[in-house]
PDB file of N, CA and C in Angstrom:
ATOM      1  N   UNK A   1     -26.326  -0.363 -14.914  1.00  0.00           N
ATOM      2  CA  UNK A   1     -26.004   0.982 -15.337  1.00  0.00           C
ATOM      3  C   UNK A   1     -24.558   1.270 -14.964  1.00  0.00           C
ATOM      4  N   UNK A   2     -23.982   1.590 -15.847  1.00  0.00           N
ATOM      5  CA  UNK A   2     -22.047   2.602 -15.336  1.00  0.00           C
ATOM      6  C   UNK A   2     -22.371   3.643 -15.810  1.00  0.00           C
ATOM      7  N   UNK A   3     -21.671   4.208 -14.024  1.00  0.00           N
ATOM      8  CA  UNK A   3     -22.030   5.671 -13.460  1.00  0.00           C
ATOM      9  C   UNK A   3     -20.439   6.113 -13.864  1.00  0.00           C
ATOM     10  N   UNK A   4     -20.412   6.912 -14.701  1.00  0.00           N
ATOM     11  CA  UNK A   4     -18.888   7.594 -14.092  1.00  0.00           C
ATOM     12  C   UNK A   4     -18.476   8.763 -13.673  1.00  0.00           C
ATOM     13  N   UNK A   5     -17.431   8.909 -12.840  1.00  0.00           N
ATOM     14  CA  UNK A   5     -17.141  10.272 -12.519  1.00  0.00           C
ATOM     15  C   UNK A   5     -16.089  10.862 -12.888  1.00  0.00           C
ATOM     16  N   UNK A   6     -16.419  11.896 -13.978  1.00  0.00           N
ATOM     17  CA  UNK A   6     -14.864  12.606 -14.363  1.00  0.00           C
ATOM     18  C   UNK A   6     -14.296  13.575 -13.396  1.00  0.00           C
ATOM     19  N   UNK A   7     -15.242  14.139 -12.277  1.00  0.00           N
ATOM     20  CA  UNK A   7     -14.740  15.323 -12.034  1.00  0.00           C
ATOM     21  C   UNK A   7     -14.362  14.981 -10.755  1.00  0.00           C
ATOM     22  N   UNK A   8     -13.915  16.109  -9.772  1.00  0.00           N
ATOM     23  CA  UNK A   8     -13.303  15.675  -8.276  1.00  0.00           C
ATOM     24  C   UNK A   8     -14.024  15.012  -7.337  1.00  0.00           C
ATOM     25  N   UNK A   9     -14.214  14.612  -6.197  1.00  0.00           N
ATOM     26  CA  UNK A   9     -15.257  14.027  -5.439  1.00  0.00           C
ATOM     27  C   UNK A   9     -16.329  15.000  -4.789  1.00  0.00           C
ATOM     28  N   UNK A  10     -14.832  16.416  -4.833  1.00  0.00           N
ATOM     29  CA  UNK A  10     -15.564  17.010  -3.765  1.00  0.00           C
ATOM     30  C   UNK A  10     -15.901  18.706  -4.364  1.00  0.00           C
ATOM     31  N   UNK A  11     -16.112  18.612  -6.123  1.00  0.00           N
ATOM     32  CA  UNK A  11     -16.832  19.328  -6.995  1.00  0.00           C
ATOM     33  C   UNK A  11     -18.130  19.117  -7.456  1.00  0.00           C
ATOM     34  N   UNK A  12     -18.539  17.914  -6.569  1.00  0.00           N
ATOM     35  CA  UNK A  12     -20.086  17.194  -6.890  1.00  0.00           C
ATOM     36  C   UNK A  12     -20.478  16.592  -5.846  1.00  0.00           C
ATOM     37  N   UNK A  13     -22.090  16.325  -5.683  1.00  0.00           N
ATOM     38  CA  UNK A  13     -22.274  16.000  -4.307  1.00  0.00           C
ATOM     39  C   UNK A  13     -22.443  14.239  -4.568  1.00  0.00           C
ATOM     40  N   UNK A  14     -21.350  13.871  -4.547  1.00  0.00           N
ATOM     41  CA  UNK A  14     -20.578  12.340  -3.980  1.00  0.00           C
ATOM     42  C   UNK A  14     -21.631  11.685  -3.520  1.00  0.00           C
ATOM     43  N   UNK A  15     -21.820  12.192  -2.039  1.00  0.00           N
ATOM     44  CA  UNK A  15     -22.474  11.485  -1.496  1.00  0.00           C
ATOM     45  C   UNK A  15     -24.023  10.435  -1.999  1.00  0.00           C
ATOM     46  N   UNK A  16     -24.780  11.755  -3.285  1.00  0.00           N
ATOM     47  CA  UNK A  16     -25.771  11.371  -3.430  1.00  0.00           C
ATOM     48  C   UNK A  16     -25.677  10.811  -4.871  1.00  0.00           C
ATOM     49  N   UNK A  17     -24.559  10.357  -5.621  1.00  0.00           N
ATOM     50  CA  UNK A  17     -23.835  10.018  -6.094  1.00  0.00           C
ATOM     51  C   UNK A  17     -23.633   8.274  -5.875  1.00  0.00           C
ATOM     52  N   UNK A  18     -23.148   8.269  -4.985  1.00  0.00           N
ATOM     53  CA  UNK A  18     -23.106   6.967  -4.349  1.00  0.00           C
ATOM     54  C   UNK A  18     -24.232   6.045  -4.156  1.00  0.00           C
ATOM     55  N   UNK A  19     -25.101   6.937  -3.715  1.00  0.00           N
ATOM     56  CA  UNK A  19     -26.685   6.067  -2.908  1.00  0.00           C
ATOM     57  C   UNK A  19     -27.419   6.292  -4.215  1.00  0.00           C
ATOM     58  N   UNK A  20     -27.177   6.527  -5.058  1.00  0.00           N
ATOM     59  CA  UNK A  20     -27.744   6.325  -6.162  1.00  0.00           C
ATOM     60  C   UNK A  20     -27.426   4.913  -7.114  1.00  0.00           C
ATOM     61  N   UNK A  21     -25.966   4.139  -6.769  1.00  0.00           N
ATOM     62  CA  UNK A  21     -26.025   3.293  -7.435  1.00  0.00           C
ATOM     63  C   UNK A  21     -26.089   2.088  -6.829  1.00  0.00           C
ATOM     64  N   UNK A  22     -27.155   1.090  -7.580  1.00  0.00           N
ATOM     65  CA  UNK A  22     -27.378  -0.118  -7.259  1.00  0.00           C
ATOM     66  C   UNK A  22     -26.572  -0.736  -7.238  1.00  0.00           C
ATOM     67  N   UNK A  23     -26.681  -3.000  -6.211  1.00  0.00           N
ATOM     68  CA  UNK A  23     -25.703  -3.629  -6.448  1.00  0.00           C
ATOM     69  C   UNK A  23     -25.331  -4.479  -7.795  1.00  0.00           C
ATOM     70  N   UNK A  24     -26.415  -3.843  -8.835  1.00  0.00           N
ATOM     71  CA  UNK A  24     -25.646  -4.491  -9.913  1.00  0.00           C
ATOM     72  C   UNK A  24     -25.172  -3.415 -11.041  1.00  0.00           C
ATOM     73  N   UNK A  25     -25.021  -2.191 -10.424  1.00  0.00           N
ATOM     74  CA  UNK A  25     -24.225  -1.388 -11.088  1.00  0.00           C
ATOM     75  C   UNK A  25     -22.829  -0.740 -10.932  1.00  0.00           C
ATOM     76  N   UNK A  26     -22.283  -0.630 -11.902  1.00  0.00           N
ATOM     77  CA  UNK A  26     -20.618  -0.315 -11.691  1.00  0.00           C
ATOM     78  C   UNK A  26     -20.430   1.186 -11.836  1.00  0.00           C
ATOM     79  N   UNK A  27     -19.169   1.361 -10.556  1.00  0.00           N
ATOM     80  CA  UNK A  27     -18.537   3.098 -11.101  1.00  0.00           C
ATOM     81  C   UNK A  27     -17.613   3.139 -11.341  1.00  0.00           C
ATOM     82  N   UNK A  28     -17.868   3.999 -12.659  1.00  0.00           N
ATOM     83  CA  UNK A  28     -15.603   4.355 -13.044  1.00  0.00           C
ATOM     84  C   UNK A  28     -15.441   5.566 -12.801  1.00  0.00           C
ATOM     85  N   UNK A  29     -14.182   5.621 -12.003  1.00  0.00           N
ATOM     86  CA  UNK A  29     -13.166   6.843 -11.854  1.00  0.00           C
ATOM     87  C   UNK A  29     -12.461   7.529 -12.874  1.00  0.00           C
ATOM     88  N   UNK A  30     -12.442   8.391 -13.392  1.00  0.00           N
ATOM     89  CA  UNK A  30     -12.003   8.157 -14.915  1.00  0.00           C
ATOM     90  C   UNK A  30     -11.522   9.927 -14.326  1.00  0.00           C
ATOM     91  N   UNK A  31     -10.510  10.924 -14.891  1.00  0.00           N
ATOM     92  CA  UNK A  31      -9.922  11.649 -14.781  1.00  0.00           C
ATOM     93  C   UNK A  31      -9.708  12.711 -13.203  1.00  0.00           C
ATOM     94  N   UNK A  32     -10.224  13.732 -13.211  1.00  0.00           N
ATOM     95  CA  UNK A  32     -10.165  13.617 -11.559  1.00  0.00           C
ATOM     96  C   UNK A  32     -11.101  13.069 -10.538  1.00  0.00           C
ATOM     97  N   UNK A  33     -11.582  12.162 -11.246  1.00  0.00           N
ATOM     98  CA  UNK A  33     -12.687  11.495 -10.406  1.00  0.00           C
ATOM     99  C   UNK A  33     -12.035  10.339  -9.890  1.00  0.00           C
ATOM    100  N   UNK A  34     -10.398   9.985 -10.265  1.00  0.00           N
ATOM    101  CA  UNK A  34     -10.289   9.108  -9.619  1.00  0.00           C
ATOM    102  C   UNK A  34      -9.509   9.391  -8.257  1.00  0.00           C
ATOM    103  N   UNK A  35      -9.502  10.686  -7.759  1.00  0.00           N
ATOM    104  CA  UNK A  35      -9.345  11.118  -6.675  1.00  0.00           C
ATOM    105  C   UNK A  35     -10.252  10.394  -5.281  1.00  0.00           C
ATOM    106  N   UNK A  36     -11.387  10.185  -5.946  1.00  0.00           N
ATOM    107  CA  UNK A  36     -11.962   9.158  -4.543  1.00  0.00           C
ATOM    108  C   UNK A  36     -11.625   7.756  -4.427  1.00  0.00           C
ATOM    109  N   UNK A  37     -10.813   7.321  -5.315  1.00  0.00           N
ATOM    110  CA  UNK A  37     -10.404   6.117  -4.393  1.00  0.00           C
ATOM    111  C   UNK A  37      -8.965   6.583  -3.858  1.00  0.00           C
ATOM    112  N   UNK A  38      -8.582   7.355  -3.345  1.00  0.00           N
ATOM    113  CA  UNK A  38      -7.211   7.659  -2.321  1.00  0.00           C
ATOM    114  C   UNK A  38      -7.479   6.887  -0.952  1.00  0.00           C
ATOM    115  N   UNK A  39      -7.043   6.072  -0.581  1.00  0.00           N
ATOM    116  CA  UNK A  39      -7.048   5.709   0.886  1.00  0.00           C
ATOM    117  C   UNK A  39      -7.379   6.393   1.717  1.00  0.00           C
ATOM    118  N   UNK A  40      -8.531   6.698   2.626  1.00  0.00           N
ATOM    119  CA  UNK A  40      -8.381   7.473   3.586  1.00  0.00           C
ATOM    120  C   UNK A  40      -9.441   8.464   3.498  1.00  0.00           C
ATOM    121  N   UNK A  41      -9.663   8.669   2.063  1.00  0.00           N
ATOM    122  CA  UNK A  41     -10.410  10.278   1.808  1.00  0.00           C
ATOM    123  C   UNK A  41     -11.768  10.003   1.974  1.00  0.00           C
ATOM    124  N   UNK A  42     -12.315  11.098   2.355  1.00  0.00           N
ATOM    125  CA  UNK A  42     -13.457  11.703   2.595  1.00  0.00           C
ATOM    126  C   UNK A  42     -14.726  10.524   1.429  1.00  0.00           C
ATOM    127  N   UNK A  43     -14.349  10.860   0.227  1.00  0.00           N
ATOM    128  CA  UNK A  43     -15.060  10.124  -0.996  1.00  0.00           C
ATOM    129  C   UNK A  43     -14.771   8.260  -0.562  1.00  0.00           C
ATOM    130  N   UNK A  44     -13.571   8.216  -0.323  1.00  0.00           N
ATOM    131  CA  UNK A  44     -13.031   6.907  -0.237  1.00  0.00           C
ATOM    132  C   UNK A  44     -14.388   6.223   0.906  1.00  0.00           C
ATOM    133  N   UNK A  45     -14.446   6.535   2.093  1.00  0.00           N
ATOM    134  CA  UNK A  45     -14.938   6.016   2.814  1.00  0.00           C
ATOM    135  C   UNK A  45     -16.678   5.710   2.641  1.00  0.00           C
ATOM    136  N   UNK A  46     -17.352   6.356   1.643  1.00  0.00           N
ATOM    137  CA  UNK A  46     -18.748   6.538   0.826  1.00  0.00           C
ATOM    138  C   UNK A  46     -18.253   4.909   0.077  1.00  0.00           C
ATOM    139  N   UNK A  47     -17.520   5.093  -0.689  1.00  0.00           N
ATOM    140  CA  UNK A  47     -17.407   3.743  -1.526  1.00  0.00           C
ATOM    141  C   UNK A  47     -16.956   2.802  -0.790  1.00  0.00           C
ATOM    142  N   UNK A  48     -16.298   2.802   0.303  1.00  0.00           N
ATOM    143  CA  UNK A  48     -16.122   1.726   1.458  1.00  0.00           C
ATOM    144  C   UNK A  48     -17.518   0.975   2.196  1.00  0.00           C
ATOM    145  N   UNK A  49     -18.530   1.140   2.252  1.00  0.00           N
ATOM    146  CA  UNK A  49     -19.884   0.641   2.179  1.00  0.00           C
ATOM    147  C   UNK A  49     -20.815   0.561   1.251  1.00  0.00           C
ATOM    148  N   UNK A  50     -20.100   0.608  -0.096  1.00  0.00           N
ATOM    149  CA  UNK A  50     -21.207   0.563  -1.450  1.00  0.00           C
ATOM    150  C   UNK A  50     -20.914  -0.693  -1.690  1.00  0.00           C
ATOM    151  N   UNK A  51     -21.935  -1.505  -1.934  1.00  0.00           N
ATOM    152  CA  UNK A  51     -22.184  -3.108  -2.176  1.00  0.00           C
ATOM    153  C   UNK A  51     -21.916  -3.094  -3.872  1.00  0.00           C
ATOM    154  N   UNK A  52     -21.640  -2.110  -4.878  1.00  0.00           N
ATOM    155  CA  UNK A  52     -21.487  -2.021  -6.233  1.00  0.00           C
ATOM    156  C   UNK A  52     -19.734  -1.967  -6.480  1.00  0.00           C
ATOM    157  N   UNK A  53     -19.426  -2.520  -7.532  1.00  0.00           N
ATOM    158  CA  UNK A  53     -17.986  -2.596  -7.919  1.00  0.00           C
ATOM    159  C   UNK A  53     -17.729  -1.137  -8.693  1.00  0.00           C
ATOM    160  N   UNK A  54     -16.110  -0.557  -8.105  1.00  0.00           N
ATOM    161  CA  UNK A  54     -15.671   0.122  -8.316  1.00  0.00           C
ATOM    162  C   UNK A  54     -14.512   0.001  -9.168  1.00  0.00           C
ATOM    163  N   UNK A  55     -14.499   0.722 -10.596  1.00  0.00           N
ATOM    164  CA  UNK A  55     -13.107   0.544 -11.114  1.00  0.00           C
ATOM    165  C   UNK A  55     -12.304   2.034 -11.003  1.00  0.00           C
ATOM    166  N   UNK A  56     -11.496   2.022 -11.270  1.00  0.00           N
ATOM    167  CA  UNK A  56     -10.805   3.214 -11.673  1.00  0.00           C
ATOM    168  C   UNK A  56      -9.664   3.189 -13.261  1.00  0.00           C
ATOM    169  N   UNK A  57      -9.532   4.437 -13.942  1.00  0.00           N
ATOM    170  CA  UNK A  57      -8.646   4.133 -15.067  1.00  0.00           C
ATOM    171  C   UNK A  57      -6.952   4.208 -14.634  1.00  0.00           C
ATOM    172  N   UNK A  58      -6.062   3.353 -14.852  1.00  0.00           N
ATOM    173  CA  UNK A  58      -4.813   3.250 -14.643  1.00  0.00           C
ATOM    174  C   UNK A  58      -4.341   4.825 -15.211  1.00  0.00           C
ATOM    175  N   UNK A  59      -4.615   4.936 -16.823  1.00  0.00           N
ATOM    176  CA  UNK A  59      -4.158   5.983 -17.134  1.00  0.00           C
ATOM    177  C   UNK A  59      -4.311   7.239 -16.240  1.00  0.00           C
ATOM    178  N   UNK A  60      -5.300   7.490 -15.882  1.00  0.00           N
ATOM    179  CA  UNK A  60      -5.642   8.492 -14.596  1.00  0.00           C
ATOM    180  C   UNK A  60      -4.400   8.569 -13.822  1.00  0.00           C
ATOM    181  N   UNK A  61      -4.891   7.667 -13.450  1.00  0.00           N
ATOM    182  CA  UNK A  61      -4.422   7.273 -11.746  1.00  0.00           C
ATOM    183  C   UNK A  61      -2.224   7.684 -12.086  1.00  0.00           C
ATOM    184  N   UNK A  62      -1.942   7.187 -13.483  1.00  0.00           N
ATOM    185  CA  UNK A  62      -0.727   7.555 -13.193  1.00  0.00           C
ATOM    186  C   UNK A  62      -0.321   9.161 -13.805  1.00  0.00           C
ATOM    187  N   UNK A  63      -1.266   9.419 -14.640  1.00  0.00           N
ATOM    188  CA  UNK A  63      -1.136  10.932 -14.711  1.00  0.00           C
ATOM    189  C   UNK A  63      -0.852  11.783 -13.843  1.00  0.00           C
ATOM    190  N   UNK A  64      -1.678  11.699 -12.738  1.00  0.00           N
ATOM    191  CA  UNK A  64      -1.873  12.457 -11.110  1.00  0.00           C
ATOM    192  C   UNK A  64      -0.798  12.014 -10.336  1.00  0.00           C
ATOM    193  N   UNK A  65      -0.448  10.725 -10.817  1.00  0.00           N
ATOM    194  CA  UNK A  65       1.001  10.132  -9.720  1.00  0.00           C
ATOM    195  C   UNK A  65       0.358   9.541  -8.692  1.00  0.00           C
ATOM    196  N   UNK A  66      -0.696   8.607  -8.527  1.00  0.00           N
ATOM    197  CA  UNK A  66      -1.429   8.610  -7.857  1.00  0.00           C
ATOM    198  C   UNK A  66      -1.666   6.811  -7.564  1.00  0.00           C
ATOM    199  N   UNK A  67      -0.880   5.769  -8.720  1.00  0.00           N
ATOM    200  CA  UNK A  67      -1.318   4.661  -8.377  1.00  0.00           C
ATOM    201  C   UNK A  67      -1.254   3.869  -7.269  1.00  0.00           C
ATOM    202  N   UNK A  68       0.121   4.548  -6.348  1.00  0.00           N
ATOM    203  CA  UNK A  68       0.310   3.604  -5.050  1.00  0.00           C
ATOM    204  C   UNK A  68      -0.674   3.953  -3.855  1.00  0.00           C
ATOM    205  N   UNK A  69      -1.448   4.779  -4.370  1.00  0.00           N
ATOM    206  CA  UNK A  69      -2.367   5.524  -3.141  1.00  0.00           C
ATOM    207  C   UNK A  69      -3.371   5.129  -3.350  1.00  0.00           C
ATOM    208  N   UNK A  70      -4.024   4.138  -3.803  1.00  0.00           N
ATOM    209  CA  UNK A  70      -5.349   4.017  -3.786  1.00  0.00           C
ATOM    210  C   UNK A  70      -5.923   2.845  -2.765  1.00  0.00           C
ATOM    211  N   UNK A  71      -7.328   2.964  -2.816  1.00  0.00           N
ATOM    212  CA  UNK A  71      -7.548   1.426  -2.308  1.00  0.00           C
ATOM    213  C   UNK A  71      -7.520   0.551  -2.784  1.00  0.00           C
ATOM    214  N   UNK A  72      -7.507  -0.836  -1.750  1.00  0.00           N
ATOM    215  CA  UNK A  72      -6.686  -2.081  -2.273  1.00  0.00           C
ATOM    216  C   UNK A  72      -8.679  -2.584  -3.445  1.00  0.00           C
ATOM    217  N   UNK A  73      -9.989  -1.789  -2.343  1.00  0.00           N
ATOM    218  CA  UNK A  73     -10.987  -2.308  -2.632  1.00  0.00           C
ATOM    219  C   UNK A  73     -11.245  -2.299  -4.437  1.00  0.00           C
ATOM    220  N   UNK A  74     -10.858  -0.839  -5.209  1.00  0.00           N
ATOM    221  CA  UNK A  74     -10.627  -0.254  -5.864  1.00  0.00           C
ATOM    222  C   UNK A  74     -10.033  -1.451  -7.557  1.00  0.00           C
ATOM    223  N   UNK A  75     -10.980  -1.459  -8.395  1.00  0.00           N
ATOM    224  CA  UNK A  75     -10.493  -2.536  -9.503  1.00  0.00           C
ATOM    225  C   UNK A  75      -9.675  -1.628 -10.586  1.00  0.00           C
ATOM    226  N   UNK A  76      -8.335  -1.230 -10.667  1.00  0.00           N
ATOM    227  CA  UNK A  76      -7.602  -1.007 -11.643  1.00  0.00           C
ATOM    228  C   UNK A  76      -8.228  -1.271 -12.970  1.00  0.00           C
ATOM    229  N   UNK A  77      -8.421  -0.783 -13.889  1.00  0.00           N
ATOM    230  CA  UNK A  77      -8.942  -1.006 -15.280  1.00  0.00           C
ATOM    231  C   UNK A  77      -7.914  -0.099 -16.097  1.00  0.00           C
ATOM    232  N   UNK A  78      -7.705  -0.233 -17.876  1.00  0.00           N
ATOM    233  CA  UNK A  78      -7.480   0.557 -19.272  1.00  0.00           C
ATOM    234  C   UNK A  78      -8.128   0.871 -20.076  1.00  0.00           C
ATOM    235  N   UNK A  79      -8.294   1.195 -20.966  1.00  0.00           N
ATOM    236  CA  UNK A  79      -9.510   1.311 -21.806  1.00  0.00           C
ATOM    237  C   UNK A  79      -9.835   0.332 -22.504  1.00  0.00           C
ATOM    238  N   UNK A  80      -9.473  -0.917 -22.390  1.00  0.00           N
ATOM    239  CA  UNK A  80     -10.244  -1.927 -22.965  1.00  0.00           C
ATOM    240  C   UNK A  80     -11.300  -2.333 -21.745  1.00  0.00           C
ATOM    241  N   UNK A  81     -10.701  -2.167 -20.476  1.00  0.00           N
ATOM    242  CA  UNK A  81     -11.125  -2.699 -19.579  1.00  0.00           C
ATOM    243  C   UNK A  81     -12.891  -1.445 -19.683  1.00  0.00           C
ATOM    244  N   UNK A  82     -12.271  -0.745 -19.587  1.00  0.00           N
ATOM    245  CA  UNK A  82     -13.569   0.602 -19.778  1.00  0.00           C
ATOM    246  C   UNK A  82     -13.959   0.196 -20.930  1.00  0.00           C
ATOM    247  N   UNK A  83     -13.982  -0.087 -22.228  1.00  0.00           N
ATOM    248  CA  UNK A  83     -15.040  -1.001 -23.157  1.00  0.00           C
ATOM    249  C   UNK A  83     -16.136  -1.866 -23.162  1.00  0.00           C
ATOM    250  N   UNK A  84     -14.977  -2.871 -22.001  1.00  0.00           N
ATOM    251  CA  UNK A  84     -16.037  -4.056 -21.740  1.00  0.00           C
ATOM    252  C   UNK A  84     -16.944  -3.598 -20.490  1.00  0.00           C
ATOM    253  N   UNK A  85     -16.505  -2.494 -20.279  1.00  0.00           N
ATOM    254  CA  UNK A  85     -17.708  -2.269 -19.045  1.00  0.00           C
ATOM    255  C   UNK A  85     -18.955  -1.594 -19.715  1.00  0.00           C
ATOM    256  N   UNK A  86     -18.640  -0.609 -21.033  1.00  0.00           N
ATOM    257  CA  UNK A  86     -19.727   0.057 -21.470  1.00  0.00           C
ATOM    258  C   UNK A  86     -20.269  -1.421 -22.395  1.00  0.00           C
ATOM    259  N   UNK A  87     -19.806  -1.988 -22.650  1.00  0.00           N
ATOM    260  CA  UNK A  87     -20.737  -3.242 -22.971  1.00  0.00           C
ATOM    261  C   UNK A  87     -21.287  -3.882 -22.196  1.00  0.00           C
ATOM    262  N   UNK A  88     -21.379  -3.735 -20.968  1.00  0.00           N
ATOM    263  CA  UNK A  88     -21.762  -4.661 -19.948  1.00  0.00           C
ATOM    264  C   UNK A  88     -23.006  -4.060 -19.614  1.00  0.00           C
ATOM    265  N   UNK A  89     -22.523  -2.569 -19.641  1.00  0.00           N
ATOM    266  CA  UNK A  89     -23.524  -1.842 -18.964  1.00  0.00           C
ATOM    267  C   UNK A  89     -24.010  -0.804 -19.991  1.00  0.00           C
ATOM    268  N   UNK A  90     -25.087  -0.928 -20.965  1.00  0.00           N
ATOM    269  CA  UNK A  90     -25.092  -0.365 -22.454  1.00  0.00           C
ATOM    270  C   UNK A  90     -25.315   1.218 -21.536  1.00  0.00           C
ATOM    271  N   UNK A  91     -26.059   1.593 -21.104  1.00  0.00           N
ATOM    272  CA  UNK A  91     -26.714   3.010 -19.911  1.00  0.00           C
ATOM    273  C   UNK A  91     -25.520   3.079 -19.152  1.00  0.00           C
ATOM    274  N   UNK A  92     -25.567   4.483 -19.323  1.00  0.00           N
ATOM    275  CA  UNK A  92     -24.875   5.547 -18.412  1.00  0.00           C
ATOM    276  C   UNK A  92     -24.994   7.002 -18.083  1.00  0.00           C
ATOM    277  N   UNK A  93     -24.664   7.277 -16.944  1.00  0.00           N
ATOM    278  CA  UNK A  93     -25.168   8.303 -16.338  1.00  0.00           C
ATOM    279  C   UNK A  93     -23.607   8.850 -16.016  1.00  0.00           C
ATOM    280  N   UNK A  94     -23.154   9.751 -16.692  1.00  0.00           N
ATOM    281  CA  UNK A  94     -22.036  10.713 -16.279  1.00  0.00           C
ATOM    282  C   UNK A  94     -21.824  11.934 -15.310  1.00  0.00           C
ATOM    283  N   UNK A  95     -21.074  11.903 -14.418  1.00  0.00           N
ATOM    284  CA  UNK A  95     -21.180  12.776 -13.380  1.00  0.00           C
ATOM    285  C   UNK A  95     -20.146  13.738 -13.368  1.00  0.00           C
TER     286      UNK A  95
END
């Protein structure tokens, strides 16, 4: 399943968010949702013990001014890259 999150980390409850996704499911960061992978943050450290791969969208990330701040854990993706994930993962659950 790819879970994604458009909105802030901390406009939704994250936490239960997180423990909701399995290790063979992926999350994308996709507009201010890619505010939780910032180094350091509150959201960041939830996905710092999730056994599931995390991407985030580049475009995002440089809109906000935001690419040198993220985590290193954190998989950079574009929208092709976000294609092949909704092919990967036909189900999704938007947050």
């Amino acid at each position: 399943m790819l879970f994604t999150l458009a909105n802030s980390p901390q406009a939704c409850d994250f936490p239960t968010l997180v423990s909701l996704i399995g290790s063979q499911d992926a999350l994308l960061l996709m507009q201010d949702g890619v505010l939780a992978a910032l180094k350091d943050s509150a959201a960041h450290q939830y996905l710092a013990t999730a056994e599931h791969s995390v991407y985030a969208l580049c475009e995002d990330l440089a809109a906000r001014g935001l690419v040198g701040q993220i985590s290193h854990n954190i998989t950079l993706i574009d929208y092709t890259g976000f294609v092949a994930l909704t092919e990967k993962h036909p189900q999704q659950i938007a947050w």
